[in-house]
N, C-alpha and C. Protein backbone atom coordinates (compact mmCIF):
# COMPACT_ATOMS: atom_id res chain seq x y z
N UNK A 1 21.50 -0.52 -6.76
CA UNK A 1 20.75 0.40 -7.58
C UNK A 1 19.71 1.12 -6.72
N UNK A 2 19.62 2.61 -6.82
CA UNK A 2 18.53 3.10 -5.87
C UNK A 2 17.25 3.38 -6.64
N UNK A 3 16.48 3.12 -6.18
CA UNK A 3 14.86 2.52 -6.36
C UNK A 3 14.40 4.12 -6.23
N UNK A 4 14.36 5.16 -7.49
CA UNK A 4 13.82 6.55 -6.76
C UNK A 4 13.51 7.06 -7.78
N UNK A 5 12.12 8.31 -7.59
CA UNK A 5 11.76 8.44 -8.73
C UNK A 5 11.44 9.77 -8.47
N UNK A 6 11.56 10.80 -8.78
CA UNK A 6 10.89 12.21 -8.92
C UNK A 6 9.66 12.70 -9.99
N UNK A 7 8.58 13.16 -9.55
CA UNK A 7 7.33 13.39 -10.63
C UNK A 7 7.53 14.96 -10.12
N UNK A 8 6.63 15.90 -11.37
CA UNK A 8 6.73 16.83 -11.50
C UNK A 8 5.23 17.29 -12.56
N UNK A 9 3.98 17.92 -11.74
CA UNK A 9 2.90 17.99 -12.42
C UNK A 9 2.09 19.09 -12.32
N UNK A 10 1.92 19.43 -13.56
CA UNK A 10 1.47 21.09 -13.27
C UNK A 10 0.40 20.85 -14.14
N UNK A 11 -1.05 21.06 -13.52
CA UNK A 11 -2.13 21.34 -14.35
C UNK A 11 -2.75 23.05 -14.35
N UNK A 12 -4.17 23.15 -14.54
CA UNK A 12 -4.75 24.26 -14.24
C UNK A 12 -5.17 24.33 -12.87
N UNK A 13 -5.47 23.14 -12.16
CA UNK A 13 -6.19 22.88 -10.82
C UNK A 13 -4.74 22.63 -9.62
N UNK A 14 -3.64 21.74 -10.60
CA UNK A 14 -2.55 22.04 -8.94
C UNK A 14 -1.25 21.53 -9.85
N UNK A 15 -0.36 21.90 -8.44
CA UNK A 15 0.91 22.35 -8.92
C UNK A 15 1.69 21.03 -8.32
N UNK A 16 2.13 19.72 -8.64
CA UNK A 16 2.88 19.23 -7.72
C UNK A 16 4.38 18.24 -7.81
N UNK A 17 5.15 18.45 -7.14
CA UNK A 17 6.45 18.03 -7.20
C UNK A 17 6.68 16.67 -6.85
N UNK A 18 6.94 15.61 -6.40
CA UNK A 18 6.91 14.46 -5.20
C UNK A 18 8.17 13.93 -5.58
N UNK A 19 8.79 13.65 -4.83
CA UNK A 19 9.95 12.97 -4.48
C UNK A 19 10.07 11.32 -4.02
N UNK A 20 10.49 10.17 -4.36
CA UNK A 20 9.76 8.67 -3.43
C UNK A 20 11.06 8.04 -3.84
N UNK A 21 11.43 7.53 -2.28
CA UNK A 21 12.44 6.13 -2.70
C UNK A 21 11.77 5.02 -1.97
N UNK A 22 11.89 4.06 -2.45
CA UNK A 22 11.17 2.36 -1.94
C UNK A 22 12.33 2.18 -0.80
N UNK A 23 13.57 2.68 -0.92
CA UNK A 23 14.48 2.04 0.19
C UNK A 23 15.03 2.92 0.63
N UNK A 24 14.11 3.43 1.88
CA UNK A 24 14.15 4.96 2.68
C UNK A 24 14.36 4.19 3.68
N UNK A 25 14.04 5.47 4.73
CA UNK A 25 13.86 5.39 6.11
C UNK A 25 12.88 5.77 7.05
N UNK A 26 11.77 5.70 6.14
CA UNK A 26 10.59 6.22 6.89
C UNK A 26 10.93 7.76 7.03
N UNK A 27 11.46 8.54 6.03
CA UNK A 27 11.49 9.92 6.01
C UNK A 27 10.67 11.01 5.38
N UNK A 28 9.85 12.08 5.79
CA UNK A 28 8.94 12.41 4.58
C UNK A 28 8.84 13.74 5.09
N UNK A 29 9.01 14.51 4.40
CA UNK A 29 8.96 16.27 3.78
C UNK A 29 7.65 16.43 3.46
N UNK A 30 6.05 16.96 3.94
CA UNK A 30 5.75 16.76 3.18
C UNK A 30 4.96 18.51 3.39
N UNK A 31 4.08 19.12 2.16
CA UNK A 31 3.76 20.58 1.98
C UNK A 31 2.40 20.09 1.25
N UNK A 32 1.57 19.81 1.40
CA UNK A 32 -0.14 20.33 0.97
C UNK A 32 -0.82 20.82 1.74
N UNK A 33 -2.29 21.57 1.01
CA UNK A 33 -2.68 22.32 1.58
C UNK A 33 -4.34 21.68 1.74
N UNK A 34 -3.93 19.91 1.64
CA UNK A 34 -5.01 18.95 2.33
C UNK A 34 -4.27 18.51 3.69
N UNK A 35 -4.90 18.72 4.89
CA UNK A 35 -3.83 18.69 6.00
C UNK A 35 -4.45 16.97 6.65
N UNK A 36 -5.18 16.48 6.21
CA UNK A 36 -5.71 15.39 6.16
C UNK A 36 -4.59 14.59 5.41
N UNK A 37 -4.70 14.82 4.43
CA UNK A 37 -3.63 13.63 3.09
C UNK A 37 -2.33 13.75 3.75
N UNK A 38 -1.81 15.31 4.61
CA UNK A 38 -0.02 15.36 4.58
C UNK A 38 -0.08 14.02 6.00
N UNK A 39 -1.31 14.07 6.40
CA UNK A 39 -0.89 13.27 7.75
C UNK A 39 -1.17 11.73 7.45
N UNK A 40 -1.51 11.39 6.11
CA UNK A 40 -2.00 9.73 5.82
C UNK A 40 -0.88 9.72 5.18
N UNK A 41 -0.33 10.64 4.38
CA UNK A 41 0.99 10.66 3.56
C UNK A 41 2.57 10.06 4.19
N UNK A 42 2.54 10.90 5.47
CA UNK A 42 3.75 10.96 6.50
C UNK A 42 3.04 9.47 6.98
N UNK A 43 2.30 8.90 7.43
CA UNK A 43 1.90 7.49 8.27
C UNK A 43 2.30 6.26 7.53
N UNK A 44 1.43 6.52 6.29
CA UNK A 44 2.43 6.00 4.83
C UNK A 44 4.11 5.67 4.81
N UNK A 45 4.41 6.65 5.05
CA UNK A 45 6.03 7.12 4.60
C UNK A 45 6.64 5.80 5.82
N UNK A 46 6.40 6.15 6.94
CA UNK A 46 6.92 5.50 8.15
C UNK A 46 6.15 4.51 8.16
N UNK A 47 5.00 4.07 8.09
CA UNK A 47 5.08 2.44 7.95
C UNK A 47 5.81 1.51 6.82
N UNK A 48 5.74 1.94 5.59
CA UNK A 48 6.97 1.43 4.85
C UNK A 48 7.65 1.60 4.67
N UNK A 49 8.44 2.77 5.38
CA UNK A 49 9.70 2.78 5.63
C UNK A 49 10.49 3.10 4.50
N UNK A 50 9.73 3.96 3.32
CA UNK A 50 10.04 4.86 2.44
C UNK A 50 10.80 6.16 2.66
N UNK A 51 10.97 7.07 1.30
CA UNK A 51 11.22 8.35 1.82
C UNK A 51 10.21 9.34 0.80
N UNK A 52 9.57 10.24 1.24
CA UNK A 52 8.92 10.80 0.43
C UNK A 52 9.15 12.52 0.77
N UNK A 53 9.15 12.84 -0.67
CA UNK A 53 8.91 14.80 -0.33
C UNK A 53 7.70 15.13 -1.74
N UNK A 54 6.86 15.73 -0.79
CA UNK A 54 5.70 16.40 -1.53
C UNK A 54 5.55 17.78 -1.45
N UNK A 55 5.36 18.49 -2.45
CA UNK A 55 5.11 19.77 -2.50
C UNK A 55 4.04 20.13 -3.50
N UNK A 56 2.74 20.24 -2.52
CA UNK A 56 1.22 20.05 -3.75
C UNK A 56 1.03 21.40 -3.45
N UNK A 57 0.33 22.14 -4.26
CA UNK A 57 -0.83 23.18 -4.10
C UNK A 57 -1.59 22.69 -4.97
N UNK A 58 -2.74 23.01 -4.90
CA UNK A 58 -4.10 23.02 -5.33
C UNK A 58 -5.28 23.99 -5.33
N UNK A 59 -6.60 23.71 -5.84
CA UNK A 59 -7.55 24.56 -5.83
C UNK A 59 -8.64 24.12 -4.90
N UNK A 60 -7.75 24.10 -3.49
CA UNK A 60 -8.38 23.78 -2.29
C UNK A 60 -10.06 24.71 -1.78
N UNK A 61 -9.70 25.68 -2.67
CA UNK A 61 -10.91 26.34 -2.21
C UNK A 61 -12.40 26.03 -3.12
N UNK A 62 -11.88 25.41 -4.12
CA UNK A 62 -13.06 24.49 -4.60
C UNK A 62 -13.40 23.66 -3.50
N UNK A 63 -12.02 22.33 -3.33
CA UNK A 63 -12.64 20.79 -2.54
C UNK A 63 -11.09 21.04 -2.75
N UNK A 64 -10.94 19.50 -1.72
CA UNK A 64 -9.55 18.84 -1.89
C UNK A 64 -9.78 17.54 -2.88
N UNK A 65 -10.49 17.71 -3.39
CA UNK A 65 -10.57 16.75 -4.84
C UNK A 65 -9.33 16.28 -6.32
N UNK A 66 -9.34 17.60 -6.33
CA UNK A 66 -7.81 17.63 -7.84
C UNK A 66 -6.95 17.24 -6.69
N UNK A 67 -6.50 17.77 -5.17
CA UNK A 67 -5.36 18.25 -4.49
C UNK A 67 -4.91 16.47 -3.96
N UNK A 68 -6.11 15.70 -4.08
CA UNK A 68 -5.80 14.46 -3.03
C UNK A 68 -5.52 13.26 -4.38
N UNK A 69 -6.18 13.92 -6.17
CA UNK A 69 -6.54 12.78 -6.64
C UNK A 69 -4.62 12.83 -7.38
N UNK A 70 -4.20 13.82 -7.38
CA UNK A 70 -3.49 14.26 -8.08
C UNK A 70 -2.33 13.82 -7.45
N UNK A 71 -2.57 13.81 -5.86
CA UNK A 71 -1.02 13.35 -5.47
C UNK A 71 -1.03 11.89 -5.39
N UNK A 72 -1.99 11.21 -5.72
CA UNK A 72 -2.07 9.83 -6.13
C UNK A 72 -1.58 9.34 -7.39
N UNK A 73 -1.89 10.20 -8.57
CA UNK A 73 -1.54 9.99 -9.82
C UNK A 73 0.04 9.90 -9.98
N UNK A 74 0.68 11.03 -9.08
CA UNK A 74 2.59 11.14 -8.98
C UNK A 74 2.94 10.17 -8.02
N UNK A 75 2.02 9.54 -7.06
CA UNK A 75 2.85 8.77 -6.06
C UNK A 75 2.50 7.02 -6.72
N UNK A 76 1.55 7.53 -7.73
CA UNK A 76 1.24 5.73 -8.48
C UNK A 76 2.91 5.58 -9.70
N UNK A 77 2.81 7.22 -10.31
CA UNK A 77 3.63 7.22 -11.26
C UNK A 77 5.47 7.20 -10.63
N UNK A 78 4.96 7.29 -9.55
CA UNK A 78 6.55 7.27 -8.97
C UNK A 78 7.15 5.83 -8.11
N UNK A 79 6.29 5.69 -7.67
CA UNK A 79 6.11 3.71 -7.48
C UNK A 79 6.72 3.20 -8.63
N UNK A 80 5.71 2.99 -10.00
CA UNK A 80 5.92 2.27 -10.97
C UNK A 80 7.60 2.66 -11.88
N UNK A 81 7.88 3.97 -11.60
CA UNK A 81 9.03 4.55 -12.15
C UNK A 81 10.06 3.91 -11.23
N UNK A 82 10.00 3.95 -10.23
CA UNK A 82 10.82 3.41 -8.97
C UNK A 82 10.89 1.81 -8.90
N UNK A 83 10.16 1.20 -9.35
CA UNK A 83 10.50 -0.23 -9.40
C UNK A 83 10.95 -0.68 -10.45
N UNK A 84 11.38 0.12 -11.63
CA UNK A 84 11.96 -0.33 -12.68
C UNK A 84 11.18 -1.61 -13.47
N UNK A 85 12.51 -2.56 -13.68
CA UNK A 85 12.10 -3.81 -14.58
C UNK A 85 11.45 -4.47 -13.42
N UNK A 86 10.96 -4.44 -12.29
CA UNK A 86 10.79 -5.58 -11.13
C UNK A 86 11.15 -6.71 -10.63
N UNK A 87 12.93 -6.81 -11.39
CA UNK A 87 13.87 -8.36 -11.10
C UNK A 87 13.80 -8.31 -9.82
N UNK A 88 13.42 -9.20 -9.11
CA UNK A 88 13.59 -9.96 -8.17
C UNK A 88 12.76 -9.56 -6.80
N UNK A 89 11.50 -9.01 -6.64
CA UNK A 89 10.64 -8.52 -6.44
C UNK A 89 9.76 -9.08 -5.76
N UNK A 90 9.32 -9.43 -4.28
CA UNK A 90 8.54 -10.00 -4.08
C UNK A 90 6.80 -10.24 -4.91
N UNK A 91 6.64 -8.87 -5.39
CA UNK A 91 5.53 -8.35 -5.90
C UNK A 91 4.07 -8.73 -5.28
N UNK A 92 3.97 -9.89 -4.30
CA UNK A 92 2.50 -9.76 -3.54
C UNK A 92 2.88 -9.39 -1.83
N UNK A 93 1.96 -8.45 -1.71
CA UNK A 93 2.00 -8.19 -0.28
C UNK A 93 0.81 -7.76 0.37
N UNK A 94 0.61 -8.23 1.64
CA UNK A 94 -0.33 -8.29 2.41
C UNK A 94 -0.30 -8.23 4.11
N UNK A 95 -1.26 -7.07 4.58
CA UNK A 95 -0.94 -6.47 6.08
C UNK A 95 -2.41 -6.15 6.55
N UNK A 96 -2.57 -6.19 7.93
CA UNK A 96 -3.45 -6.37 8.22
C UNK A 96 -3.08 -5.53 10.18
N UNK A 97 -4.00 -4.49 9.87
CA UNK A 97 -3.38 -3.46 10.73
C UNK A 97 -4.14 -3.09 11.63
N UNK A 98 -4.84 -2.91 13.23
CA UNK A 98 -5.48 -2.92 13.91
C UNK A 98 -5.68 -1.38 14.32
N UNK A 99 -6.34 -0.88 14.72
CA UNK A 99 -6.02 0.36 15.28
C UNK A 99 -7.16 0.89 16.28
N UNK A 100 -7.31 0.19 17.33
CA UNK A 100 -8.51 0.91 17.97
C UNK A 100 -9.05 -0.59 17.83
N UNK A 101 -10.76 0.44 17.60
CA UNK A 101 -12.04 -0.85 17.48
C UNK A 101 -11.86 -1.12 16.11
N UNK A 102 -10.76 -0.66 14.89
CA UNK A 102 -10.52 -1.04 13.67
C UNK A 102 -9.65 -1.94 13.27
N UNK A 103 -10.12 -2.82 12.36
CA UNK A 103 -9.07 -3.72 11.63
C UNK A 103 -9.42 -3.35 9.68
N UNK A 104 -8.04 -3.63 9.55
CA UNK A 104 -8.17 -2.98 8.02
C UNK A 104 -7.16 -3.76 7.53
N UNK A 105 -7.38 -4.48 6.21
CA UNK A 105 -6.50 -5.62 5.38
C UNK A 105 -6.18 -5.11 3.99
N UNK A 106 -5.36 -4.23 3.28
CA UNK A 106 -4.92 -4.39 2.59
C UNK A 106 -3.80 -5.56 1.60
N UNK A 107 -4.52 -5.98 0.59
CA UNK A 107 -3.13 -6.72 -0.44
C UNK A 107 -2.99 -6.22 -1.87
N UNK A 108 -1.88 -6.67 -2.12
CA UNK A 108 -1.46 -5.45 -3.26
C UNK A 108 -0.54 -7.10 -4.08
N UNK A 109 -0.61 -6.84 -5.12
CA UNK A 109 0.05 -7.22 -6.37
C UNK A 109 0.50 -6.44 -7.43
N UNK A 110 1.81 -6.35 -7.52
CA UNK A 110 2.42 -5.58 -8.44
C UNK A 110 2.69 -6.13 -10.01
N UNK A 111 1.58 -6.53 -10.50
CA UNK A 111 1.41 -7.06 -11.41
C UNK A 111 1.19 -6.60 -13.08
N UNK A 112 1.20 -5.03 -12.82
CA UNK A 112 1.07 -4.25 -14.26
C UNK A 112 -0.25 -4.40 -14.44
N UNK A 113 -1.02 -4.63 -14.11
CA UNK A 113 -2.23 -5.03 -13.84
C UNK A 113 -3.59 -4.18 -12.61
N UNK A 114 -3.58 -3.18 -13.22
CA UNK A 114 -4.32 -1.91 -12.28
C UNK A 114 -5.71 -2.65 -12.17
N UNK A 115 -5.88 -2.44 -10.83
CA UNK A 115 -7.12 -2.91 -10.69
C UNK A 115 -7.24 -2.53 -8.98
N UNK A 116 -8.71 -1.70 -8.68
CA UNK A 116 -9.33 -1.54 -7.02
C UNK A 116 -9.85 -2.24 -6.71
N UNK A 117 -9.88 -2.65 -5.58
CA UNK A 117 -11.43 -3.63 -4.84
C UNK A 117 -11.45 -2.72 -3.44
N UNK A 118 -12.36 -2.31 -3.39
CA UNK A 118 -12.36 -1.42 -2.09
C UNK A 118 -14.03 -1.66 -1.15
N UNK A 119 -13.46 -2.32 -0.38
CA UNK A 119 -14.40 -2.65 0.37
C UNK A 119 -14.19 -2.00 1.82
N UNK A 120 -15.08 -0.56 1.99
CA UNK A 120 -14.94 -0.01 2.74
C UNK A 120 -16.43 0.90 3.10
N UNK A 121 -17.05 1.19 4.25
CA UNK A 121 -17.86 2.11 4.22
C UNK A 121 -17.97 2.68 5.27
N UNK A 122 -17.40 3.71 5.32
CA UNK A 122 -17.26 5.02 6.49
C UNK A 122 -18.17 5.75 6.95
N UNK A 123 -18.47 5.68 8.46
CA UNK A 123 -19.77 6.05 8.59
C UNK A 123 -19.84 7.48 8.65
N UNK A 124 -18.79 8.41 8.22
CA UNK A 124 -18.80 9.81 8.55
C UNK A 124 -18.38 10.20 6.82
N UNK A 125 -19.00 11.05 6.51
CA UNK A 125 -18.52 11.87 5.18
C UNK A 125 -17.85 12.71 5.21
N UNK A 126 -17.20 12.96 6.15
CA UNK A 126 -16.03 14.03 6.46
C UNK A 126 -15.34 13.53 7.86
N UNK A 127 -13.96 13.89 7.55
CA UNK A 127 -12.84 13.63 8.70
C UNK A 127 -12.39 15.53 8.68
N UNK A 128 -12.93 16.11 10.07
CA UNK A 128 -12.40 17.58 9.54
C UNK A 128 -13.29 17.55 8.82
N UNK A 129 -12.59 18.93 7.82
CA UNK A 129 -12.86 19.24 6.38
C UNK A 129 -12.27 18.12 4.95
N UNK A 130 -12.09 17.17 5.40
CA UNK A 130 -11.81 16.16 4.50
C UNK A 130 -13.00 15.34 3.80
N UNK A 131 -13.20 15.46 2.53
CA UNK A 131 -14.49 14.30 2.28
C UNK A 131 -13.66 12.67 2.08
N UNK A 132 -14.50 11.68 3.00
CA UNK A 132 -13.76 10.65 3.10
C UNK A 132 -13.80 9.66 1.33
N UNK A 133 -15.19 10.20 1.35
CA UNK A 133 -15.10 9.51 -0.30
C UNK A 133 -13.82 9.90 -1.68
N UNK A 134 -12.77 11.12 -0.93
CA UNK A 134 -11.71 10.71 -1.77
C UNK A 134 -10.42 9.81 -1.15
N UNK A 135 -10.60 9.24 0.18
CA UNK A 135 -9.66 7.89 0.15
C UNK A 135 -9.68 6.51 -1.11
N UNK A 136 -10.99 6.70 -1.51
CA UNK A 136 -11.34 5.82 -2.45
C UNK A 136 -10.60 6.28 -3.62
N UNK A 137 -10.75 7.79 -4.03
CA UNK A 137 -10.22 8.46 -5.22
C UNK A 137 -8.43 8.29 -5.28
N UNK A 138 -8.08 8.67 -4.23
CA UNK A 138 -6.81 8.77 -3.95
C UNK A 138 -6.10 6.79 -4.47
N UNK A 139 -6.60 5.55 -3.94
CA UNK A 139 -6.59 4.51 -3.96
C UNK A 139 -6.87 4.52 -5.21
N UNK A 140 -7.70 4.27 -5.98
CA UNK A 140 -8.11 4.37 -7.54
C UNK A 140 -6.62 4.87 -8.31
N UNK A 141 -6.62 5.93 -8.40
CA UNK A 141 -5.20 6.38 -8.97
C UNK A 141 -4.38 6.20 -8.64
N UNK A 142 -3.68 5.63 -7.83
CA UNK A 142 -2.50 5.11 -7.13
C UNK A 142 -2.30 3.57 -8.07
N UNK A 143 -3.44 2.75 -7.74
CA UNK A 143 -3.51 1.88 -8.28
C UNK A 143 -3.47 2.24 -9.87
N UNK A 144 -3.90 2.71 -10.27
CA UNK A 144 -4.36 2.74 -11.80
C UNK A 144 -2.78 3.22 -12.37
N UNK A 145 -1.63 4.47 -11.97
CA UNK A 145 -0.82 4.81 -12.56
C UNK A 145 0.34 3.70 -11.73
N UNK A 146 0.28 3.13 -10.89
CA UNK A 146 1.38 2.17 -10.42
C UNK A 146 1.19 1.19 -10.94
N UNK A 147 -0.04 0.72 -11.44
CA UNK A 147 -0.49 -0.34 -12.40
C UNK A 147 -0.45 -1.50 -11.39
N UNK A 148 -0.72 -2.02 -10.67
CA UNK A 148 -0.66 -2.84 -9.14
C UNK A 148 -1.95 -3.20 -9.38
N UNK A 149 -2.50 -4.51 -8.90
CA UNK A 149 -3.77 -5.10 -8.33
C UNK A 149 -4.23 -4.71 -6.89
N UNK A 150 -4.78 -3.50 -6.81
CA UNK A 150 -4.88 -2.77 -4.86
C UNK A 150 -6.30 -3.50 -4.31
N UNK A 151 -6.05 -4.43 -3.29
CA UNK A 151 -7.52 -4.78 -2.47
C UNK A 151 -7.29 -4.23 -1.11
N UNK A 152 -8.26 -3.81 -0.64
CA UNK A 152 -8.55 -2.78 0.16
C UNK A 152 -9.86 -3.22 0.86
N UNK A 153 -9.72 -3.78 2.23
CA UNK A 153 -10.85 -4.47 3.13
C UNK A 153 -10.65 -4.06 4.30
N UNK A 154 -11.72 -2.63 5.30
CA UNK A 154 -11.98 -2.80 6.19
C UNK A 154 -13.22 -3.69 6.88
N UNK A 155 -12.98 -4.49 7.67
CA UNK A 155 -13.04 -5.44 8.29
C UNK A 155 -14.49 -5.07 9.25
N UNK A 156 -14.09 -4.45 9.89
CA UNK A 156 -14.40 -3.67 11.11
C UNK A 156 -14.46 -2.20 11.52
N UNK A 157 -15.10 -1.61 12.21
CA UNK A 157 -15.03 -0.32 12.96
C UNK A 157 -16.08 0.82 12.70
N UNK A 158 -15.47 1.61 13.51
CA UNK A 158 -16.97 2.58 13.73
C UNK A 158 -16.36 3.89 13.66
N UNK A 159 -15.18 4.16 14.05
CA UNK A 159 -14.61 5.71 13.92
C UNK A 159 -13.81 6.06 12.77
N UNK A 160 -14.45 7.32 11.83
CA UNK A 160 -14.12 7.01 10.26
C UNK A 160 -12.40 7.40 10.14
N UNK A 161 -11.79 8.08 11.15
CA UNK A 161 -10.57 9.09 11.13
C UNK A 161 -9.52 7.02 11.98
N UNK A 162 -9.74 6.47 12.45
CA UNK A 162 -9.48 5.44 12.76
C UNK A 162 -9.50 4.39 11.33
N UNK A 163 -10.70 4.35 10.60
CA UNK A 163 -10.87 3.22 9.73
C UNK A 163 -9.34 3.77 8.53
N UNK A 164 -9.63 4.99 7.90
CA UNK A 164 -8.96 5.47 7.19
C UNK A 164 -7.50 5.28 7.17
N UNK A 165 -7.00 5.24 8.65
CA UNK A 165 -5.46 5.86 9.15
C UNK A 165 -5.44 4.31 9.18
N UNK A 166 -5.61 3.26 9.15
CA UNK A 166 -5.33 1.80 9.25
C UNK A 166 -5.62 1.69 7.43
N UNK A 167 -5.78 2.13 7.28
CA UNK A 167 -6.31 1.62 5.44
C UNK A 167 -4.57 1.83 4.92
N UNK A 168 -3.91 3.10 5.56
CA UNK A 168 -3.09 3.91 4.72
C UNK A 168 -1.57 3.26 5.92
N UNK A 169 -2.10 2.55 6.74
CA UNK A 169 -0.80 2.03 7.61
C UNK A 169 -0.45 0.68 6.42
N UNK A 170 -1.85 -0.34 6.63
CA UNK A 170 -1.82 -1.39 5.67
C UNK A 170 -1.09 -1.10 4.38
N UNK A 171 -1.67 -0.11 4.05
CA UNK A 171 -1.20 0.12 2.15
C UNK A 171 0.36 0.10 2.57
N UNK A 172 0.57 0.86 3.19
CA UNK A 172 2.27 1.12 3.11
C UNK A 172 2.85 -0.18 3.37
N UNK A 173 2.45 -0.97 4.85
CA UNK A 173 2.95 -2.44 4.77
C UNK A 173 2.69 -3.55 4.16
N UNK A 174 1.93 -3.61 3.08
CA UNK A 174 1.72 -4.26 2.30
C UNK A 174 2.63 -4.03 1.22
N UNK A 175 3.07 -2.65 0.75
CA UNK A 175 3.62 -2.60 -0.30
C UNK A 175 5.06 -3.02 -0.20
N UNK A 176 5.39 -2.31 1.32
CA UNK A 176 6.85 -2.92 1.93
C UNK A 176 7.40 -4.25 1.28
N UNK A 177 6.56 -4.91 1.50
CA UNK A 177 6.65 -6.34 1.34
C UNK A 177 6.96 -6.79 0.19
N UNK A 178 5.82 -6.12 -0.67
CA UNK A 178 5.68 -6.53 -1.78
C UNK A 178 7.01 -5.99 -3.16
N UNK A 179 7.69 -4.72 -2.31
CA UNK A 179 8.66 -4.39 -3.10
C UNK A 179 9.89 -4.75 -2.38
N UNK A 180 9.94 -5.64 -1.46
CA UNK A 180 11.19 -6.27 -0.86
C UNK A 180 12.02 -7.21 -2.10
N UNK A 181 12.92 -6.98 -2.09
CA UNK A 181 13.91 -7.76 -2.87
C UNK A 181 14.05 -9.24 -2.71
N UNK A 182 13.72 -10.23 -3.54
CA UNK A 182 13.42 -11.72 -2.42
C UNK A 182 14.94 -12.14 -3.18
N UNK A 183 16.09 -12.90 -2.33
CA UNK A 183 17.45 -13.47 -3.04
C UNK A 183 17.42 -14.88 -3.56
N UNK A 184 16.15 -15.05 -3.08
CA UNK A 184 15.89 -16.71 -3.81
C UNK A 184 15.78 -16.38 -5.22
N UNK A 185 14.92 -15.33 -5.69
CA UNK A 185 14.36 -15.07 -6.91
C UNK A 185 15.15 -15.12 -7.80
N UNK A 186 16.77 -14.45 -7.27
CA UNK A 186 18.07 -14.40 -8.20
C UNK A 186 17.98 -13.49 -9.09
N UNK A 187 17.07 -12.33 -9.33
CA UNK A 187 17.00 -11.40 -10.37
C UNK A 187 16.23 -11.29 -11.07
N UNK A 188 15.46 -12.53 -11.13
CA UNK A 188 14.57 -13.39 -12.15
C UNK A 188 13.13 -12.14 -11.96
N UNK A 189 12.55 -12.30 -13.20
CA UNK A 189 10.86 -11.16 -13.06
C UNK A 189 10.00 -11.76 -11.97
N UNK A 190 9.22 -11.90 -11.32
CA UNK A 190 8.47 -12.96 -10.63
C UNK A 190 7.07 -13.22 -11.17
N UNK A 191 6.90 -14.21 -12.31
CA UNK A 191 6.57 -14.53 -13.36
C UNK A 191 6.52 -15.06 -14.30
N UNK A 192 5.63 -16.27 -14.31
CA UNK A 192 6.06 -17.29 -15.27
C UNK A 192 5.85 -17.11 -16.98
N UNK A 193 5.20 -15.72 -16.92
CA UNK A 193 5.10 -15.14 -18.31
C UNK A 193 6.40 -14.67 -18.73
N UNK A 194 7.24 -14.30 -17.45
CA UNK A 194 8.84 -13.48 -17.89
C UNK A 194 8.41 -12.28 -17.97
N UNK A 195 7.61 -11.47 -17.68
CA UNK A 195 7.74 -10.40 -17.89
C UNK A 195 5.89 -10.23 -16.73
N UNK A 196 6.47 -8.63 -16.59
CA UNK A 196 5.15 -7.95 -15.59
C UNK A 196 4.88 -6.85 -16.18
């Protein structure tokens, strides 16, 4: 069965398409006009070894605010669409990703169960023209429409374009994991309630 989901979202503030399979190849298409997000997006894609195609516009000339929160909302809603019933599902995953003078620990539980813990503080308020306080935004909605338990712990570091790009390596290998197919499980929900 292929694990894939297409979103399609048109507000007043942005326009966006996204494409996501869980059992890619680290392949990703991607078109916004936050050039910050297309490059955490694509780092994403290839550390878990997904496939993604994005095609955002937005009202970049406000902020990249709607443009970054929005492709979170289709890539939470395309996760959760993409994992279906969750038979046989590892559903916890956890990575821990170095990069530089940075270490950054993401774990994730796919539990229907939305919830952030973000323990992070960046000593720069901008990467570029990027405000870093929407990595948080972007994380928030991801979590909230994938419905996942997202913890989010940098550790360490001092360079904010470093802390960030390890936040979004972690997320992806954490999730890897966590949406790996386990054959012990046999199909079964992973869950002693029977259901997620």
């Amino acid at each position: 069965m292929e694990r894939t989901a297409s979103i399609e979202r048109n507000t007043g503030e942005t326009q966006i398409k996204l494409q996501f399979s869980i059992d890619g190849e680290g392949k990703s298409d991607l078109n916004t006009n936050v050039p910050f997000m297309t490059h955490m997006l694509d780092l994403f894609t290839k550390h878990g070894h997904f496939d993604l195609t994005v095609d955002a516009k937005g009202d970049v000339e406000v902020d990249d605010h709607h443009t970054t929160e929005d492709i979170g909302i289709c890539l939470g809603i395309a996760l959760k669409d993409a994992l279906g019933d969750k038979k046989g599902i590892k559903r916890y995953g956890n990575a821990f990703v170095p990069m530089d003078e940075t270490l950054a620990q993401v774990v994730v539980d796919l539990s229907n169960r939305p919830h952030l813990e973000f323990r992070a503080e960046f000593p720069s308020q901008k990467v570029g023209t990027f405000d870093t306080e929407l990595v948080h935004e972007f994380l928030w909605k991801l979590a909230l429409e994938a419905r996942m338990n997202l913890h989010v712990i940098v550790h360490y570091g001092h360079n904010t374009h470093h802390m960030i790009e390890a936040v979004f390596k972690a997320l992806a290998r954490a999730l890897d994991e966590a949406t790996q197919i386990d054959e012990r499980a046999k199909g079964r929900i992973p869950s002693t309630k029977g259901m997620l």
